[in-house]
C-alpha atoms as a PDB file:
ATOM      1  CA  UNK A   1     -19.409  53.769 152.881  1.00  0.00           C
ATOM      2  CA  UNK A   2     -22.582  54.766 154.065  1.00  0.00           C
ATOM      3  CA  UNK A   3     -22.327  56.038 157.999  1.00  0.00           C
ATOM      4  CA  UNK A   4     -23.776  53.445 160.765  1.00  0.00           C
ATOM      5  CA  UNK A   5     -26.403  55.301 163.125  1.00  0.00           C
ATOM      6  CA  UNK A   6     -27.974  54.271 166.055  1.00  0.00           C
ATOM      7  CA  UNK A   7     -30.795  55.834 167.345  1.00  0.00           C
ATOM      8  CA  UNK A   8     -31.946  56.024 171.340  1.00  0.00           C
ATOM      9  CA  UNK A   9     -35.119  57.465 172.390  1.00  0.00           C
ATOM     10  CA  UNK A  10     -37.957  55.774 174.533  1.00  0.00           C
ATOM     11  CA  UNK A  11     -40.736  57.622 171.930  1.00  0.00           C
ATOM     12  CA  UNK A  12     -41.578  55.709 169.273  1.00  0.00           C
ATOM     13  CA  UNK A  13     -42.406  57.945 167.346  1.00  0.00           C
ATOM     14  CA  UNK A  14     -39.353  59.933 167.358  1.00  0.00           C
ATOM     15  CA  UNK A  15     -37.671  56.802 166.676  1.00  0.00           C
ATOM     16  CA  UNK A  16     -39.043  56.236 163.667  1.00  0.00           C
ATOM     17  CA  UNK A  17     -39.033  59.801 162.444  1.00  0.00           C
ATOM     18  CA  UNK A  18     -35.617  59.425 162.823  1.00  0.00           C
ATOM     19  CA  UNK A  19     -34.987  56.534 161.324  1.00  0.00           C
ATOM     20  CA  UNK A  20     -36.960  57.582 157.984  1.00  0.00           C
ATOM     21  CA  UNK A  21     -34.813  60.185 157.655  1.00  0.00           C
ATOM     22  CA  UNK A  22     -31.826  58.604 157.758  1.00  0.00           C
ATOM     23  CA  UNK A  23     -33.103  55.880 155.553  1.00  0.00           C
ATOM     24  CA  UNK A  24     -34.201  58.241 152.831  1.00  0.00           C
ATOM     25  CA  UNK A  25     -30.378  59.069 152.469  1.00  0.00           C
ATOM     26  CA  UNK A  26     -28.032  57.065 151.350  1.00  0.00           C
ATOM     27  CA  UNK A  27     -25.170  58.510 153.626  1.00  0.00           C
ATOM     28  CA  UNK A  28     -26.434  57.124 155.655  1.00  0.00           C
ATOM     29  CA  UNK A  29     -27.685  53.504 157.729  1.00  0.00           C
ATOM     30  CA  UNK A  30     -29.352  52.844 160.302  1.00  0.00           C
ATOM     31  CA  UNK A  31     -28.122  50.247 162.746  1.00  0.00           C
ATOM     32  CA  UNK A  32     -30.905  49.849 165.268  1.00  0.00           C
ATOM     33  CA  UNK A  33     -33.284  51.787 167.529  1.00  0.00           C
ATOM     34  CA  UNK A  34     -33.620  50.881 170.911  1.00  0.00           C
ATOM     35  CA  UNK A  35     -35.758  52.476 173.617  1.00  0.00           C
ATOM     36  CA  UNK A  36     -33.095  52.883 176.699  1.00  0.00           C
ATOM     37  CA  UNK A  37     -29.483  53.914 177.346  1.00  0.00           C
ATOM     38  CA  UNK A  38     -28.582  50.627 178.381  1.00  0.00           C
ATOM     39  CA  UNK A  39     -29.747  48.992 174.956  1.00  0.00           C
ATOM     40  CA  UNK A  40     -27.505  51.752 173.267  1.00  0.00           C
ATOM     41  CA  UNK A  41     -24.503  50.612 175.314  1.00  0.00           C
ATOM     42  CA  UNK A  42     -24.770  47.369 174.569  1.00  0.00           C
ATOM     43  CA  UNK A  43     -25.254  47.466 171.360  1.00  0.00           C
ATOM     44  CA  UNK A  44     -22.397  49.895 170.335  1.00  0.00           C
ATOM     45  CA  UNK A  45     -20.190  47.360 172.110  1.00  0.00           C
ATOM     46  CA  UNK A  46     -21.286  44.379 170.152  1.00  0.00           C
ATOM     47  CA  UNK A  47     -21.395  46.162 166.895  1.00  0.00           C
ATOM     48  CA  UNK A  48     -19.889  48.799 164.810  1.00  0.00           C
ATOM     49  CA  UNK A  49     -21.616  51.973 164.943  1.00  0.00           C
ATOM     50  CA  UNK A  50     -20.324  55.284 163.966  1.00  0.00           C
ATOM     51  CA  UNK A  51     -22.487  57.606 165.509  1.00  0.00           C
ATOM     52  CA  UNK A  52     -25.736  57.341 168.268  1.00  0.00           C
ATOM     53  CA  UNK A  53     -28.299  59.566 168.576  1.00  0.00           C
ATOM     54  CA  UNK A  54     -29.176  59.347 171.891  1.00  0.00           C
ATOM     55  CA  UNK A  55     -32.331  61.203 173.929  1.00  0.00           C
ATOM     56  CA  UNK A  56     -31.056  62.521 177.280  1.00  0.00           C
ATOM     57  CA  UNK A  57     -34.425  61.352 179.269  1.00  0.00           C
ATOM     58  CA  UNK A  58     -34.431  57.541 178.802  1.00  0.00           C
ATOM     59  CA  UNK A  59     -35.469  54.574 181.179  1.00  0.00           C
ATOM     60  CA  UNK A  60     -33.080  52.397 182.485  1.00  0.00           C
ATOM     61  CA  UNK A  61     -30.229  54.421 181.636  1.00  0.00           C
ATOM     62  CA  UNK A  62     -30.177  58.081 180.291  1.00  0.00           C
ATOM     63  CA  UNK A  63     -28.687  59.610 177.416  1.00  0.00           C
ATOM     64  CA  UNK A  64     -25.983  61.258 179.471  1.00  0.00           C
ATOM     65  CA  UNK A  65     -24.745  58.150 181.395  1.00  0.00           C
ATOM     66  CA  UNK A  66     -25.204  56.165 178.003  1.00  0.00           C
ATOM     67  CA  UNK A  67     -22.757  58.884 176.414  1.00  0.00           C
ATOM     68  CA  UNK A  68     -20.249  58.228 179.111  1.00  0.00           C
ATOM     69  CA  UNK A  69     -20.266  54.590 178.404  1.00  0.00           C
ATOM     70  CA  UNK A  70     -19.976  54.673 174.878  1.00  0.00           C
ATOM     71  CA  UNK A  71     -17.439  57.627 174.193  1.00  0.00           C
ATOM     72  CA  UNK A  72     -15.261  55.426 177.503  1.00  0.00           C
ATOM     73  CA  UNK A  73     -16.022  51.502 175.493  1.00  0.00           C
ATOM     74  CA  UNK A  74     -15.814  51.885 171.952  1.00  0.00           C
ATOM     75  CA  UNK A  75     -15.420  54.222 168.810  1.00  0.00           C
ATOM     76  CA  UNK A  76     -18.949  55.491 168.416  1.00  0.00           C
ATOM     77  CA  UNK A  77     -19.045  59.396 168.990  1.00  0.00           C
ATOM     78  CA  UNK A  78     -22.120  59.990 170.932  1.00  0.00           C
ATOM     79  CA  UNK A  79     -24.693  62.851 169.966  1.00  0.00           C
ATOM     80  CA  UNK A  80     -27.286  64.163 172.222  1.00  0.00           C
ATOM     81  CA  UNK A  81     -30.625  65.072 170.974  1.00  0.00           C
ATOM     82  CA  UNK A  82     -32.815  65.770 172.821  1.00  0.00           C
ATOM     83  CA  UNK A  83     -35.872  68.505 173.726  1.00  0.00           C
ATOM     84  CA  UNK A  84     -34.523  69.769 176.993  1.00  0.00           C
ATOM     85  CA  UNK A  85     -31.709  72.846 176.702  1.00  0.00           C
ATOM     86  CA  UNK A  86     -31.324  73.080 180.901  1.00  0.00           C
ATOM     87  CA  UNK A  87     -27.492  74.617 181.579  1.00  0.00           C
ATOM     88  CA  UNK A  88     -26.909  71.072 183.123  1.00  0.00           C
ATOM     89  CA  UNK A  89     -27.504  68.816 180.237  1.00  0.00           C
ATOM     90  CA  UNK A  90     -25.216  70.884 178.018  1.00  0.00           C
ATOM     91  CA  UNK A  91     -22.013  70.881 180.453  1.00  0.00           C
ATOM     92  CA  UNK A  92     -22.373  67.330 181.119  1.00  0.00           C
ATOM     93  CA  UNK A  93     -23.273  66.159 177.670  1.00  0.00           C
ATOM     94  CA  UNK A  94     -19.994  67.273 177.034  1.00  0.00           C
ATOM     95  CA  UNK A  95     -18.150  66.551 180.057  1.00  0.00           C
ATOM     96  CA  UNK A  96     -19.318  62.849 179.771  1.00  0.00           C
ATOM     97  CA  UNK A  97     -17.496  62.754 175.939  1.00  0.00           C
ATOM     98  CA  UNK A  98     -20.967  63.540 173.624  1.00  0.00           C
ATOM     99  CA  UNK A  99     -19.473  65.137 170.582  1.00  0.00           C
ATOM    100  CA  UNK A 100     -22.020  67.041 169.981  1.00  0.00           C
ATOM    101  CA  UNK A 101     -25.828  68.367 171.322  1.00  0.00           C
ATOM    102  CA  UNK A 102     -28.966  69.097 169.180  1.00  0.00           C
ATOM    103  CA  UNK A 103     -32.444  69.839 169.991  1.00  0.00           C
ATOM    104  CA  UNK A 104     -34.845  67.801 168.557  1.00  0.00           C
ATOM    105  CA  UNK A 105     -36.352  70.826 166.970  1.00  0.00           C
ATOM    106  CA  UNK A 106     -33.840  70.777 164.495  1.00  0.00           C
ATOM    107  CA  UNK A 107     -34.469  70.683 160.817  1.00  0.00           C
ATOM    108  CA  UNK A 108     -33.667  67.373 159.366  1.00  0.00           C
ATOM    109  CA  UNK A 109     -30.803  68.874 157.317  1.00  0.00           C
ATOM    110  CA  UNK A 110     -29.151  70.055 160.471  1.00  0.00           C
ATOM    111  CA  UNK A 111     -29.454  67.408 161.949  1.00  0.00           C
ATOM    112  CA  UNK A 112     -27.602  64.883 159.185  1.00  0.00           C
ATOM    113  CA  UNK A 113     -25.179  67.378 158.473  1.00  0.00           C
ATOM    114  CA  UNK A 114     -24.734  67.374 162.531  1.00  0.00           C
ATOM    115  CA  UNK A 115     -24.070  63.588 162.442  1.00  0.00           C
ATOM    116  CA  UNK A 116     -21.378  63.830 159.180  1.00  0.00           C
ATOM    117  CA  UNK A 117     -19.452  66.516 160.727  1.00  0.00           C
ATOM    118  CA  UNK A 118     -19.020  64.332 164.496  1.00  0.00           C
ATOM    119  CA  UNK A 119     -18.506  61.515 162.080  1.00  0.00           C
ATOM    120  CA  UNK A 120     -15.925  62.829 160.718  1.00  0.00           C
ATOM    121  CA  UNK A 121     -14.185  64.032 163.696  1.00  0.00           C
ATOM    122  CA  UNK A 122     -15.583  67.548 164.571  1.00  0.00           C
ATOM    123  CA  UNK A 123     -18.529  68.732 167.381  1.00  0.00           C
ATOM    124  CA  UNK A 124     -21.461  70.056 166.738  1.00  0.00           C
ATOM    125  CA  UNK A 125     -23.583  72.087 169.386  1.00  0.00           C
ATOM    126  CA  UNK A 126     -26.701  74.094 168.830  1.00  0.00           C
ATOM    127  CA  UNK A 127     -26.252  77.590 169.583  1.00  0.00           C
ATOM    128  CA  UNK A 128     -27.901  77.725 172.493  1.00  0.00           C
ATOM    129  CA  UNK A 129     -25.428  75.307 174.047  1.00  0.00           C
ATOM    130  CA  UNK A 130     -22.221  77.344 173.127  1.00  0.00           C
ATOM    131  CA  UNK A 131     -24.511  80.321 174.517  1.00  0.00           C
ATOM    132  CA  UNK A 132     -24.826  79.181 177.691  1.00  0.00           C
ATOM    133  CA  UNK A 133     -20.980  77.794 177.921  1.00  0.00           C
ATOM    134  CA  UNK A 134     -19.896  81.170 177.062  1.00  0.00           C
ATOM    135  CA  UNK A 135     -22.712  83.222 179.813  1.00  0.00           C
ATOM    136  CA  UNK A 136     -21.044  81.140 182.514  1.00  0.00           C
ATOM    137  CA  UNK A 137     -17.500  82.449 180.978  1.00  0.00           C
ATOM    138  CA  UNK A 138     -18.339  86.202 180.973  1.00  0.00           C
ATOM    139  CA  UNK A 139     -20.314  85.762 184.041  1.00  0.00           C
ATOM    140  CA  UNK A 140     -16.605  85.799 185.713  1.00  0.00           C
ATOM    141  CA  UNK A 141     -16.429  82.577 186.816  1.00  0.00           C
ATOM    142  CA  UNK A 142     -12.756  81.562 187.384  1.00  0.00           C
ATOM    143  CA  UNK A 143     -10.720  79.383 184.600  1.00  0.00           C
ATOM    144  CA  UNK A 144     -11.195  75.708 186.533  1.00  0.00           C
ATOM    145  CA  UNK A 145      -8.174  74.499 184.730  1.00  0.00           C
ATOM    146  CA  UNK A 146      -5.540  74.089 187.359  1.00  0.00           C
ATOM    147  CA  UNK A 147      -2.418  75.951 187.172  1.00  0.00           C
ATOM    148  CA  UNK A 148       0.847  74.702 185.825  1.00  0.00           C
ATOM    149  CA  UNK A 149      -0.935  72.354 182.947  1.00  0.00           C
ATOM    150  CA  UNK A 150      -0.433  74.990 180.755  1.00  0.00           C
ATOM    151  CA  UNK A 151       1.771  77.592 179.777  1.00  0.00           C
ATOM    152  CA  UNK A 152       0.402  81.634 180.053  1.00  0.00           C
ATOM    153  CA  UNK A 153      -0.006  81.786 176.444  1.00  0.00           C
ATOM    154  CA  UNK A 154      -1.864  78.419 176.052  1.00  0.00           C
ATOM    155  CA  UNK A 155      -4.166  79.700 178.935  1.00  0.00           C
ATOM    156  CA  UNK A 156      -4.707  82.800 176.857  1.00  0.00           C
ATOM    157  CA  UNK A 157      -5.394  80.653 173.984  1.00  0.00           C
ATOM    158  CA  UNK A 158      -7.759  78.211 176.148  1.00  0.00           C
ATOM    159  CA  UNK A 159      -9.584  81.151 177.308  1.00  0.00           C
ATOM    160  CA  UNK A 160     -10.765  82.240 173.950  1.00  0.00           C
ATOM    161  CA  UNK A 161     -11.663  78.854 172.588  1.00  0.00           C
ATOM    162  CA  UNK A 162     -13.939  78.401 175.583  1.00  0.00           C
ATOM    163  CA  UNK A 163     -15.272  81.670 174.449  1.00  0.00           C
ATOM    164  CA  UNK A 164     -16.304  80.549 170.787  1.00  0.00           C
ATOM    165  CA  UNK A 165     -13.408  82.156 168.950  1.00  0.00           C
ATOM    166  CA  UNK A 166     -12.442  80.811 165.850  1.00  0.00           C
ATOM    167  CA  UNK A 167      -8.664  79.859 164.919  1.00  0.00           C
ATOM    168  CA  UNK A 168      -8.706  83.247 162.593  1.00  0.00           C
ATOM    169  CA  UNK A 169     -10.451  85.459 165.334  1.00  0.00           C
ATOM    170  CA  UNK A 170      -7.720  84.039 168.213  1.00  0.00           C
ATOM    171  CA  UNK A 171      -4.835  85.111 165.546  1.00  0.00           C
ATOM    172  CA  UNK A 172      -6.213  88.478 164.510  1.00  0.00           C
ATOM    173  CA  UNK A 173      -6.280  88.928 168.122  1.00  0.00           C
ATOM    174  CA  UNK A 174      -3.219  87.770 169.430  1.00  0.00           C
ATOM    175  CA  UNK A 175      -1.554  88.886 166.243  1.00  0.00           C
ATOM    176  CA  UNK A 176      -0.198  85.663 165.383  1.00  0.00           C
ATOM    177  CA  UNK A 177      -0.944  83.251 162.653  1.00  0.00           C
ATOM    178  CA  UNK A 178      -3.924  80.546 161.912  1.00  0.00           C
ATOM    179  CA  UNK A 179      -1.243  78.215 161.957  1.00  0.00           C
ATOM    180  CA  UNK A 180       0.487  79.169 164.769  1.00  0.00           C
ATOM    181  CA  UNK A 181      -2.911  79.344 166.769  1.00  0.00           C
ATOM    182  CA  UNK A 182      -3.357  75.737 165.239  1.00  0.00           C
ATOM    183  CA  UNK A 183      -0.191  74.239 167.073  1.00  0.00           C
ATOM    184  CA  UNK A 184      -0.631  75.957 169.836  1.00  0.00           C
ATOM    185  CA  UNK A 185      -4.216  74.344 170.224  1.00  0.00           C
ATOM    186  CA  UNK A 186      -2.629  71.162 169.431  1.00  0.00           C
ATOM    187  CA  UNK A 187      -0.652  71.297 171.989  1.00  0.00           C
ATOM    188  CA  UNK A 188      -3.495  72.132 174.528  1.00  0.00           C
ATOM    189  CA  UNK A 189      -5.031  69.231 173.793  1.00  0.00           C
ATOM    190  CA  UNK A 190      -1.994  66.943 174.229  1.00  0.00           C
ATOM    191  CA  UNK A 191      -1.548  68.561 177.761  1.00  0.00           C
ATOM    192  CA  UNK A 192      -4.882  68.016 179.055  1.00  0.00           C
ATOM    193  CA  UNK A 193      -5.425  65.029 177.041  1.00  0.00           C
ATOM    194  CA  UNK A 194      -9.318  66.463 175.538  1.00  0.00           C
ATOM    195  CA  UNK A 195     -10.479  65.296 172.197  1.00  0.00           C
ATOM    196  CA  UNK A 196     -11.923  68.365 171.109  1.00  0.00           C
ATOM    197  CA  UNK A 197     -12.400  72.202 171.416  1.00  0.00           C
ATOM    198  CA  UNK A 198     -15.858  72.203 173.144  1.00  0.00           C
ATOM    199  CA  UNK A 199     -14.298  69.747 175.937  1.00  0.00           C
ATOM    200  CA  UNK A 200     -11.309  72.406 176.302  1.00  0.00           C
ATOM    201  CA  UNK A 201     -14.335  74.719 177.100  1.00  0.00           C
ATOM    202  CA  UNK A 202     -15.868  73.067 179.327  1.00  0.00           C
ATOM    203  CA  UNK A 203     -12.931  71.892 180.807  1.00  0.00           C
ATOM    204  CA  UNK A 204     -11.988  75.604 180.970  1.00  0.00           C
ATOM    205  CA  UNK A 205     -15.549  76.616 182.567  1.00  0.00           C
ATOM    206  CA  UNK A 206     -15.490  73.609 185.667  1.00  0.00           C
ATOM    207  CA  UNK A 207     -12.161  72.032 185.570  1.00  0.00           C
ATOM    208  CA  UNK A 208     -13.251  68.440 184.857  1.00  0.00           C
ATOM    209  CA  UNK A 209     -12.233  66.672 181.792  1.00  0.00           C
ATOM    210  CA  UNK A 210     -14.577  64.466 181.811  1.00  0.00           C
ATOM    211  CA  UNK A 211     -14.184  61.504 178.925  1.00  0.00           C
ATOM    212  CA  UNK A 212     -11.513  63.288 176.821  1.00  0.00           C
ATOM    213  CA  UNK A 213     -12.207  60.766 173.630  1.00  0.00           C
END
């Protein structure tokens, strides 16, 4: 079944670029384009759609606040694309329950493959989101996840997911299995009740969970 899209940007022309192609795969399907936030809102609450592609600077509302709505009213996993890479979009993309965060800029193949993989459950974020996540980290900011959530190992743990460690590099370093590493991660989320490991991170980074869907 071919994945549902919605599309959210007040340019035209991007909308349309967009929607061609989408259209010229049959993966995918495009539900609507709309020109605001607020159109994307109501629309994902009125009809199924998988994923929306939503600009961050919008009229009426913006791709942020639309993000919050939608990952807080229905299924659809929100993805932000947009031109702008400011430190401030990428924490709160995130924070507000966006699965993932693009720039436009982004080859067409990067950017379907972006919308399969949140689709089916993962995040996606361009690399100079998870670069600036992981600057504030070694800046030495404190962890802003408050104490007693978790135990010391599953801050450990935390810690090096919000630093873009993979399951095999946390195990290699903690000398512990993939599987193990796996559970305990599991468990992390349970705790703090986050969807997914770039929320953890973010979590980790300002201690606000934001929409943990």
């Amino acid at each position: 079944m071919a994945i549902r899209v919605l599309i959210a940007d007040d340019d035209a022309l991007i909308r349309e670029g967009l929607k061609i192609i989408l259209q010229s795969d049959d993966r995918f399907e495009v539900a609507e384009c709309v020109d605001n936030g607020r159109k994307a809102v109501e629309y994902c609450c009125a009809h199924q759609v998988d994923v929306a592609l939503l600009d961050v600077r919008m009229p009426v509302l913006d791709g942020l606040e639309a993000a919050r709505e939608i990952s807080s009213k229905t299924a659809t996993k929100a993805l932000i694309l947009t031109t702008f890479d400011d430190d401030d979009f990428i924490i709160n993309a995130v924070r507000y329950g966006a699965r993932g965060y693009l720039l436009k800029s982004s080859p067409p193949a990067r950017i379907m493959d972006a919308i399969r993989m949140v689709h089916d459950g993962g995040t996606v974020m361009q690399d100079v989101a998870m670069d600036i996540i992981k600057d504030e980290l070694s800046s030495g900011r404190k962890c802003g996840i408050p104490e007693g959530i978790l135990t010391e190992r599953e801050m450990e743990i935390a810690g090096l997911v919000a630093r873009g460690l993979s399951n095999k590099d946390i195990a290699a370093r903690l000398f512990m299995s993939e599987g193990t590493v796996k559970n305990y991660i599991s468990s992390i989320l349970a705790k703090t009740g986050l969807g997914h490991r770039t929320q953890l991170a973010v979590y980790y980074l300002t201690g606000e969970k934001g929409n943990g869907t």
